[in-house]
PDB file of N, CA and C in Angstrom:
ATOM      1  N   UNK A   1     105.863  92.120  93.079  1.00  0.00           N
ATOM      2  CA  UNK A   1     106.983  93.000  92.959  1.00  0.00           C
ATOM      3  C   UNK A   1     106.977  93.956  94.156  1.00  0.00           C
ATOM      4  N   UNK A   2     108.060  94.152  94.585  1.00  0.00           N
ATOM      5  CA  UNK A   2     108.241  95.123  95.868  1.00  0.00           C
ATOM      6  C   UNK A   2     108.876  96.514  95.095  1.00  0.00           C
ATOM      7  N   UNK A   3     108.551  97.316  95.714  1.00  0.00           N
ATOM      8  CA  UNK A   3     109.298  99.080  96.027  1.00  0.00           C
ATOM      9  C   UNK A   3     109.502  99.390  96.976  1.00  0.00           C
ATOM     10  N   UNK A   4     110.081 100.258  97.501  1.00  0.00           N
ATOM     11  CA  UNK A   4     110.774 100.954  98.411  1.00  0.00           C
ATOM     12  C   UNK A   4     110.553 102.512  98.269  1.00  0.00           C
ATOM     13  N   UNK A   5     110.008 102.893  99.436  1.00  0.00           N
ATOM     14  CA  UNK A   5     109.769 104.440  99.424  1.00  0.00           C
ATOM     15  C   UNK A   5     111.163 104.787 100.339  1.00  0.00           C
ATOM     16  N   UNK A   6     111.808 105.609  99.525  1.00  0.00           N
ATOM     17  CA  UNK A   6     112.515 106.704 101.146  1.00  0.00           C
ATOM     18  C   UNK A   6     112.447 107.665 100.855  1.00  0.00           C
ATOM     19  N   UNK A   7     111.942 108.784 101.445  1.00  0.00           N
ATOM     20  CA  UNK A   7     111.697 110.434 102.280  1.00  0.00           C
ATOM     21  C   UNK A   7     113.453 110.221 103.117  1.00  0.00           C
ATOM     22  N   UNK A   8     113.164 111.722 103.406  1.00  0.00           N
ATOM     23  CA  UNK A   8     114.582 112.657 103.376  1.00  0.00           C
ATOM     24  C   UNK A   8     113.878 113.079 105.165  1.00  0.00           C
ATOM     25  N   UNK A   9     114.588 113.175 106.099  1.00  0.00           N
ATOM     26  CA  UNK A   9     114.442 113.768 107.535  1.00  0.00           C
ATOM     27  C   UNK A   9     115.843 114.445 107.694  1.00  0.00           C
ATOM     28  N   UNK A  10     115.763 115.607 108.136  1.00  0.00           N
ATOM     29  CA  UNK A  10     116.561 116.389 108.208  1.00  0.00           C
ATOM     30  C   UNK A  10     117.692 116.337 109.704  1.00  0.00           C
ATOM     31  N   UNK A  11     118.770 116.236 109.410  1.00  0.00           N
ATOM     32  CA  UNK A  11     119.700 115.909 109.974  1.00  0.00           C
ATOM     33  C   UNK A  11     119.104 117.151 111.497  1.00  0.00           C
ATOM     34  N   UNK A  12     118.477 117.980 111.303  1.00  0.00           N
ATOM     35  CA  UNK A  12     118.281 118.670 112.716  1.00  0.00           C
ATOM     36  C   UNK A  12     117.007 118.525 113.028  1.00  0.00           C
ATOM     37  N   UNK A  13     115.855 117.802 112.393  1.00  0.00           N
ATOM     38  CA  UNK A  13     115.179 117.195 113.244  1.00  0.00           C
ATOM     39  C   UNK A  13     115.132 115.856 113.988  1.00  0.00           C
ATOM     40  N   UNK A  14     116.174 115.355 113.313  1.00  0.00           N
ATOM     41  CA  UNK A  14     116.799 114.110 114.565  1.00  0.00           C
ATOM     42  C   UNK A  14     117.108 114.415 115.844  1.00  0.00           C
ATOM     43  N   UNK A  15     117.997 115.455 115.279  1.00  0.00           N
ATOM     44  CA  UNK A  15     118.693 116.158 116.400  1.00  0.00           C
ATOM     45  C   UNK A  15     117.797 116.817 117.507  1.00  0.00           C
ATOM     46  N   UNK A  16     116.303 117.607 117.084  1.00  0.00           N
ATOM     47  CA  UNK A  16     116.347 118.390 117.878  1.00  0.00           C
ATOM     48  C   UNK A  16     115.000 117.261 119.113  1.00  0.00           C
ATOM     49  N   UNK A  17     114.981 116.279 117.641  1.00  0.00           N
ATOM     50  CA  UNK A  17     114.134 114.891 118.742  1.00  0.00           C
ATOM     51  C   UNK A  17     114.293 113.797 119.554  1.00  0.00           C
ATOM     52  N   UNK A  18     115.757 114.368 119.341  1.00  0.00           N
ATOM     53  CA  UNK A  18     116.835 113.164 120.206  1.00  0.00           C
ATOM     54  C   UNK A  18     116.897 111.888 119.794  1.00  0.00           C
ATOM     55  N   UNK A  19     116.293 111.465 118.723  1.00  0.00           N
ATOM     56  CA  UNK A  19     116.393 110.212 117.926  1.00  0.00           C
ATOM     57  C   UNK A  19     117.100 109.740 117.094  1.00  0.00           C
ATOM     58  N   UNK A  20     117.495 108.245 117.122  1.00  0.00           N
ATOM     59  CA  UNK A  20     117.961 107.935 116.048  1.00  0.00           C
ATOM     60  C   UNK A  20     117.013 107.236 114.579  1.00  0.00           C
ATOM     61  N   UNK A  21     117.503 107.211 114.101  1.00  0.00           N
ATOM     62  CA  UNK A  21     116.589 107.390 112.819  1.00  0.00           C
ATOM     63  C   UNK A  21     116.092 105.553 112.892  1.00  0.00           C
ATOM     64  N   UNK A  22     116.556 104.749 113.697  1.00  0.00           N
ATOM     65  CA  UNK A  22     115.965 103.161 114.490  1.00  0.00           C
ATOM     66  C   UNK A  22     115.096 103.754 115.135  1.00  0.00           C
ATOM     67  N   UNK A  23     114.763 104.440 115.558  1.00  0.00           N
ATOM     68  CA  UNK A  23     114.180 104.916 117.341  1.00  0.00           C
ATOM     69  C   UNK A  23     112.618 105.661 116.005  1.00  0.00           C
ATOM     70  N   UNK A  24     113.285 106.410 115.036  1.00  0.00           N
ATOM     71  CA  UNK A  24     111.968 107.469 114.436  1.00  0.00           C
ATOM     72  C   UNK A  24     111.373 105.870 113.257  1.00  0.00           C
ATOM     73  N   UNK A  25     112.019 105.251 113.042  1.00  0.00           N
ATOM     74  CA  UNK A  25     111.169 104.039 112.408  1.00  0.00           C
ATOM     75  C   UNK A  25     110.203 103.431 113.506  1.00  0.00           C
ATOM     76  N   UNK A  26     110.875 103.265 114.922  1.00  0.00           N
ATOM     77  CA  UNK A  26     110.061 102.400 115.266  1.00  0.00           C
ATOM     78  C   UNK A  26     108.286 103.437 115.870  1.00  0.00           C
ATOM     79  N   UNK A  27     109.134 104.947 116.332  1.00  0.00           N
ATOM     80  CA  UNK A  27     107.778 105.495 116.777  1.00  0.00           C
ATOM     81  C   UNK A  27     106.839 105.707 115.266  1.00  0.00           C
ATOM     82  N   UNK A  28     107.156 105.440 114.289  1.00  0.00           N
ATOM     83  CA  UNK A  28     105.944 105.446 113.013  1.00  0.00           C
ATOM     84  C   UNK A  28     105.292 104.297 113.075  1.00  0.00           C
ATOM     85  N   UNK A  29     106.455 103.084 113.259  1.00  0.00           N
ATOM     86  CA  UNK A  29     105.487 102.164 113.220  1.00  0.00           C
ATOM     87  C   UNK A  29     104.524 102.008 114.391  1.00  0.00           C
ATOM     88  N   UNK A  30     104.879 101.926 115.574  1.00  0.00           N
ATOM     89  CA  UNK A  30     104.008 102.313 116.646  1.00  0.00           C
ATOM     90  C   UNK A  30     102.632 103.032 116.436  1.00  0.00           C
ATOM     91  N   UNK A  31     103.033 104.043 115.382  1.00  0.00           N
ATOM     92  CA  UNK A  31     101.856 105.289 115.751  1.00  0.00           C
ATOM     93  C   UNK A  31     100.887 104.408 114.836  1.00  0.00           C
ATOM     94  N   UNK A  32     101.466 104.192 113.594  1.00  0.00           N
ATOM     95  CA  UNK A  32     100.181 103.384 112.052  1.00  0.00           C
ATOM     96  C   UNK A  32      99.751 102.165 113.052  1.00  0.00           C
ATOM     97  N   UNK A  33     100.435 101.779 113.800  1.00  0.00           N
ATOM     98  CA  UNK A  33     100.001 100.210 114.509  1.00  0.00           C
ATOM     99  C   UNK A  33      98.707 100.402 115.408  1.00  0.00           C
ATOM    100  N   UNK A  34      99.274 101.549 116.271  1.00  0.00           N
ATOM    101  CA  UNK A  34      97.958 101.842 117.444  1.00  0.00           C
ATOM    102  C   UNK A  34      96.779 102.787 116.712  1.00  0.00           C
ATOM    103  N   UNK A  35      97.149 103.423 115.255  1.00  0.00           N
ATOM    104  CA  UNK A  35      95.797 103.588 114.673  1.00  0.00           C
ATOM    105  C   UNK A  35      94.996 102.651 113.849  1.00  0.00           C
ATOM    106  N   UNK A  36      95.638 101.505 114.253  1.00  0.00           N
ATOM    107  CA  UNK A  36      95.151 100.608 112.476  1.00  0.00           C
ATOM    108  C   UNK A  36      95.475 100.873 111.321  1.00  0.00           C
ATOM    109  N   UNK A  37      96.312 101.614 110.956  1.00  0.00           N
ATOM    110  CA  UNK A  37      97.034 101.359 109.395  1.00  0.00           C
ATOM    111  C   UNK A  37      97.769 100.608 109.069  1.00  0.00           C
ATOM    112  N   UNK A  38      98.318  99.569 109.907  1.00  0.00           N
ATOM    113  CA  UNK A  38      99.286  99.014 109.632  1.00  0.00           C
ATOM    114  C   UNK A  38      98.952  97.229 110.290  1.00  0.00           C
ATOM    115  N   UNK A  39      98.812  96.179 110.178  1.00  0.00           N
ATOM    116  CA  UNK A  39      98.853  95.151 110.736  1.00  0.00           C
ATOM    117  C   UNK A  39      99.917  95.649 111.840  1.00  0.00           C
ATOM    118  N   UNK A  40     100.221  93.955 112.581  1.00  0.00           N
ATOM    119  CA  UNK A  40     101.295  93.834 113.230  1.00  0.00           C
ATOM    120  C   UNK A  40     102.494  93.433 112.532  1.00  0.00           C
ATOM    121  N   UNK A  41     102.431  92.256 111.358  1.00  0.00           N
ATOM    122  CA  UNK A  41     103.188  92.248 110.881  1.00  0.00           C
ATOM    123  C   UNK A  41     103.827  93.304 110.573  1.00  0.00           C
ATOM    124  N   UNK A  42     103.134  94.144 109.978  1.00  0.00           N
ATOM    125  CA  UNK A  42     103.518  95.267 109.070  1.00  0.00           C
ATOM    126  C   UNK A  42     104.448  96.379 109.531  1.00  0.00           C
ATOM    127  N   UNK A  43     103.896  96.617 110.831  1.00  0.00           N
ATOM    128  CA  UNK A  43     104.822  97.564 111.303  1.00  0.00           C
ATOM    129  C   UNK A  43     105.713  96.946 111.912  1.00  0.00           C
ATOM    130  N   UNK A  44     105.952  95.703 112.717  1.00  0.00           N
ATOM    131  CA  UNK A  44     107.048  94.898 112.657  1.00  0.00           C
ATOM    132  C   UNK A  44     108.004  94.940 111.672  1.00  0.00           C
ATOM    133  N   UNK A  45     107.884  94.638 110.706  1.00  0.00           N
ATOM    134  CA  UNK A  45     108.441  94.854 109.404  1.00  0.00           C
ATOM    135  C   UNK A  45     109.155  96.170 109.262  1.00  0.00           C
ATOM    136  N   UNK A  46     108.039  97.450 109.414  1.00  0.00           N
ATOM    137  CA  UNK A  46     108.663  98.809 109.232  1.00  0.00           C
ATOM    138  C   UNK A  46     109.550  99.127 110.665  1.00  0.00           C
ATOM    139  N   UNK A  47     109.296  98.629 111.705  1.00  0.00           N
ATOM    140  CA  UNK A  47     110.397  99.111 112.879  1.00  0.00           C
ATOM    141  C   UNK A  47     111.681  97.895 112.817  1.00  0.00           C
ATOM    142  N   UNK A  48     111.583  96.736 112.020  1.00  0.00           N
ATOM    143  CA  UNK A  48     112.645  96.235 111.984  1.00  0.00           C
ATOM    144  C   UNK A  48     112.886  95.417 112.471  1.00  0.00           C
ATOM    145  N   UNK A  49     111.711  94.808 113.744  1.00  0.00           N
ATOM    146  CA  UNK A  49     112.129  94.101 114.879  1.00  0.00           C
ATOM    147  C   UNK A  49     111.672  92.526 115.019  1.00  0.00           C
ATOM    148  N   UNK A  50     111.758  91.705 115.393  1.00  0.00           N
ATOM    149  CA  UNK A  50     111.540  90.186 115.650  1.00  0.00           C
ATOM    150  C   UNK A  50     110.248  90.497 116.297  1.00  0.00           C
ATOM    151  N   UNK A  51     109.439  89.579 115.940  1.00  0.00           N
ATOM    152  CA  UNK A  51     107.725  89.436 116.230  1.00  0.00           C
ATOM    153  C   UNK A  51     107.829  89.525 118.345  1.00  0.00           C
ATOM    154  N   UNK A  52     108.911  88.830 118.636  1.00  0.00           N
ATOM    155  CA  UNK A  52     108.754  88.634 120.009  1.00  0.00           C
ATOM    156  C   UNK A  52     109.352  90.234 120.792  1.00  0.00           C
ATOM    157  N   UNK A  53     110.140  90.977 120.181  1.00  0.00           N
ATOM    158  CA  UNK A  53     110.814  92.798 120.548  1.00  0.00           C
ATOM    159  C   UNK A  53     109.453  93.804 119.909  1.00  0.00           C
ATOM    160  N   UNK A  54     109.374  92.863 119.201  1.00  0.00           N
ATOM    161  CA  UNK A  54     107.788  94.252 119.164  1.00  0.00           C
ATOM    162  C   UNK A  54     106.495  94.050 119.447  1.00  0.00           C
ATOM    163  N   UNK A  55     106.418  93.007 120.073  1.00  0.00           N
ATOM    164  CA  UNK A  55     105.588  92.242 121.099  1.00  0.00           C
ATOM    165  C   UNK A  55     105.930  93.576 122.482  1.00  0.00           C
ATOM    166  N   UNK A  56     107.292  92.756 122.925  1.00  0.00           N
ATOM    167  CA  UNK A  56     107.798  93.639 123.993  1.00  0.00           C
ATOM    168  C   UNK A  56     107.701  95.109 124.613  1.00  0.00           C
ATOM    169  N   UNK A  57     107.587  95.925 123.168  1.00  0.00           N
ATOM    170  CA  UNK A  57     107.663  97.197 123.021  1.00  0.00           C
ATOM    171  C   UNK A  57     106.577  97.789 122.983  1.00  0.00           C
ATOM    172  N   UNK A  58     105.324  96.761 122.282  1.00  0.00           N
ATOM    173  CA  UNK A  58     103.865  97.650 122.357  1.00  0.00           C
ATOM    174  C   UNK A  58     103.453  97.144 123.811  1.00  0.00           C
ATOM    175  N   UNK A  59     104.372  96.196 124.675  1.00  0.00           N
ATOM    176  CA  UNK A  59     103.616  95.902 126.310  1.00  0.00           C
ATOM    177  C   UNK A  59     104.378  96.947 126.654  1.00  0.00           C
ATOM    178  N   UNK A  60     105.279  97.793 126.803  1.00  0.00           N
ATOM    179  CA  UNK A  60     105.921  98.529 127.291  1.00  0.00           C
ATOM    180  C   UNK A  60     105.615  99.801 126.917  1.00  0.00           C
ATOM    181  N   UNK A  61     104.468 100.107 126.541  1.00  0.00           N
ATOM    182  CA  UNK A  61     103.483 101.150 125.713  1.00  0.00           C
ATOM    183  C   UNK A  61     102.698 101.337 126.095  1.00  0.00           C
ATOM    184  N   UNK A  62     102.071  99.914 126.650  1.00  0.00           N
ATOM    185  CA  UNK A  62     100.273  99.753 127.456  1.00  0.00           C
ATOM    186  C   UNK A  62      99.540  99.546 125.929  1.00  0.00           C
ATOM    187  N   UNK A  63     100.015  99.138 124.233  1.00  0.00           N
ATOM    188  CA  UNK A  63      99.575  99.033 123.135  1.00  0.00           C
ATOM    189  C   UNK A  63      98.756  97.839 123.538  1.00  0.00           C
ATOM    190  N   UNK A  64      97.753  97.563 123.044  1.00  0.00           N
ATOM    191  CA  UNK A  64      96.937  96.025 122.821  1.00  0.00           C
ATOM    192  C   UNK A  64      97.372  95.471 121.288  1.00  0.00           C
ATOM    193  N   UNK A  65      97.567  94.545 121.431  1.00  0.00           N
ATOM    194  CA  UNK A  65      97.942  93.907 120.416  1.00  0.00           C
ATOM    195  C   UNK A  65      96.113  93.618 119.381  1.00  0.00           C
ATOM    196  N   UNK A  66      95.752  94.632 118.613  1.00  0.00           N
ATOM    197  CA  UNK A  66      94.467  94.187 118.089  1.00  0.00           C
ATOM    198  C   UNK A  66      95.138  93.078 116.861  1.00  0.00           C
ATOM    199  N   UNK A  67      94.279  91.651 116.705  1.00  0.00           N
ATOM    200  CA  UNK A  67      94.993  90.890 115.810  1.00  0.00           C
ATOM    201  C   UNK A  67      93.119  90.026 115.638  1.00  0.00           C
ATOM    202  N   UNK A  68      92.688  90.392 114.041  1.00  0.00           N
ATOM    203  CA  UNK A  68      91.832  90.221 113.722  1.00  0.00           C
ATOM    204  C   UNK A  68      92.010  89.016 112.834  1.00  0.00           C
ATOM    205  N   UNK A  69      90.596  88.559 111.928  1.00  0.00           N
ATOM    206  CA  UNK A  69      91.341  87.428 110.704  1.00  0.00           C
ATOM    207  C   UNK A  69      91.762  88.711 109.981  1.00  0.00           C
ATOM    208  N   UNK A  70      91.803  89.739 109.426  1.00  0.00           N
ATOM    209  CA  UNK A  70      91.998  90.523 108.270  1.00  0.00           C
ATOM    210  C   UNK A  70      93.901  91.059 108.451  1.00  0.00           C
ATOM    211  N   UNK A  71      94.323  90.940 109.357  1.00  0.00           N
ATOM    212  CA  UNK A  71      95.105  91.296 109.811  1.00  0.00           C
ATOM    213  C   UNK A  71      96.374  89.789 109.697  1.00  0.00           C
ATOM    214  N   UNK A  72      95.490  88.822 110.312  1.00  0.00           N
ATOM    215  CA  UNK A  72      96.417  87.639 110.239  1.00  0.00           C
ATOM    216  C   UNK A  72      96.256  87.085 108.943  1.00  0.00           C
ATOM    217  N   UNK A  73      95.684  87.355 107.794  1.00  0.00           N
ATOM    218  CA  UNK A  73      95.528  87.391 106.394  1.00  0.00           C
ATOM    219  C   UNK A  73      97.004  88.367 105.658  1.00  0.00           C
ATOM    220  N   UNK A  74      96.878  89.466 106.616  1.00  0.00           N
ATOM    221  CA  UNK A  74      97.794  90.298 105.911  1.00  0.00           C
ATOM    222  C   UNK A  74      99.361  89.985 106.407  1.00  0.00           C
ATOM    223  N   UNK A  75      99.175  89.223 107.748  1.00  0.00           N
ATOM    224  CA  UNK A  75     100.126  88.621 107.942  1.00  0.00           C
ATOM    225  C   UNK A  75     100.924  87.164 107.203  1.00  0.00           C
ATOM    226  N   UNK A  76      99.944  86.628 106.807  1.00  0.00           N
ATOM    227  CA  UNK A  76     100.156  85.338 105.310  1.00  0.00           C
ATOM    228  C   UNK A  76     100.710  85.967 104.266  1.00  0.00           C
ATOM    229  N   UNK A  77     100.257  86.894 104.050  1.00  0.00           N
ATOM    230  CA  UNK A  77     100.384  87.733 102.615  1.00  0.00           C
ATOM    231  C   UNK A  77     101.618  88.263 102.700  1.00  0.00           C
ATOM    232  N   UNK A  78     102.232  88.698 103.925  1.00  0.00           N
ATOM    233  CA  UNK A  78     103.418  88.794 104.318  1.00  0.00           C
ATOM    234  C   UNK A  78     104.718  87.765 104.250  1.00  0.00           C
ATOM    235  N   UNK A  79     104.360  86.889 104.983  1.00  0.00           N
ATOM    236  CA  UNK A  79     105.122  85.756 104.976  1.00  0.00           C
ATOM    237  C   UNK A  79     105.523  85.332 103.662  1.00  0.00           C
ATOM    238  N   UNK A  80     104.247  85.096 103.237  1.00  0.00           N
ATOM    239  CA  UNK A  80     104.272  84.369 101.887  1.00  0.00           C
ATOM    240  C   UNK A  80     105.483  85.403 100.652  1.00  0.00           C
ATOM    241  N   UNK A  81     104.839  86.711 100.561  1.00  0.00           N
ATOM    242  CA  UNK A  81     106.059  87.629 100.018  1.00  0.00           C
ATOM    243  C   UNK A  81     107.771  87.432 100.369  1.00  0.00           C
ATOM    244  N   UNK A  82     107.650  86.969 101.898  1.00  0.00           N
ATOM    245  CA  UNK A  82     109.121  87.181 102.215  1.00  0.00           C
ATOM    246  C   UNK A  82     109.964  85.426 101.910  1.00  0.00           C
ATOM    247  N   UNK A  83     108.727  84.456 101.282  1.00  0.00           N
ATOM    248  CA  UNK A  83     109.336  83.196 100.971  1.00  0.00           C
ATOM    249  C   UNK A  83     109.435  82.561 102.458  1.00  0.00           C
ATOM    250  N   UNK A  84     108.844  83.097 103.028  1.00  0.00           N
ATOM    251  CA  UNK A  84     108.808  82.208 104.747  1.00  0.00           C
ATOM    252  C   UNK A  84     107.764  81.004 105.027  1.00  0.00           C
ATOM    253  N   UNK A  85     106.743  81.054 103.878  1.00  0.00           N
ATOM    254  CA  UNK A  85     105.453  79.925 103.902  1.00  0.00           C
ATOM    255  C   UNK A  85     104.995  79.997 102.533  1.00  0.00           C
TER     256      UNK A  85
END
C-alpha cells in the first residue's frame, strides 16, 4: 500500500528562493541522494525525472552516482511496486 505525504511551503519562500516548487523537489532529492537517504531510484522518483535527466543532473553537480547491492535491491523493490518487473 502506498501514502503520500504533502507539507505546506510558503508561497514567499519560493519566492524569496527563486524556485519553483519542480526546482525545490528536485534540490531535496539531490540533498537525501548525496547524503544517502535516499537510493537513486528513490530520489529519481521524488524529483520526478527519467533515470537518464537525473543521471544528467547529479553529472552536472560533480554528484557520484554511489549504487551499491542494497540500493539496487531498493531499486527492485521499486520497480516491482510501480508494476514495471
Amino acid at each position: 500500500m502506498s501514502t503520500t505525504v504533502s507539507f505546506e511551503i510558503p508561497r514567499e519562500v519560493l519566492r524569496a528562493s527563486r524556485m519553483t516548487e519542480d526546482d525545490l523537489r528536485r534540490e531535496l532529492a539531490l540533498h537525501l541522494f548525496e547524503e544517502e537517504k535516499l537510493s537513486f531510484g528513490k530520489a529519481r522518483a521524488l524529483a520526478e525525472m527519467s533515470v537518464w535527466d537525473f543521471q544528467k543532473l547529479l553529472g552536472s553537480r560533480g554528484l557520484p552516482v554511489h549504487y551499491d547491492a542494497e540500493s539496487y535491491e531498493n531499486d527492485r523493490e521499486t520497480l516491482t511496486w510501480l508494476g514495471r518487473i
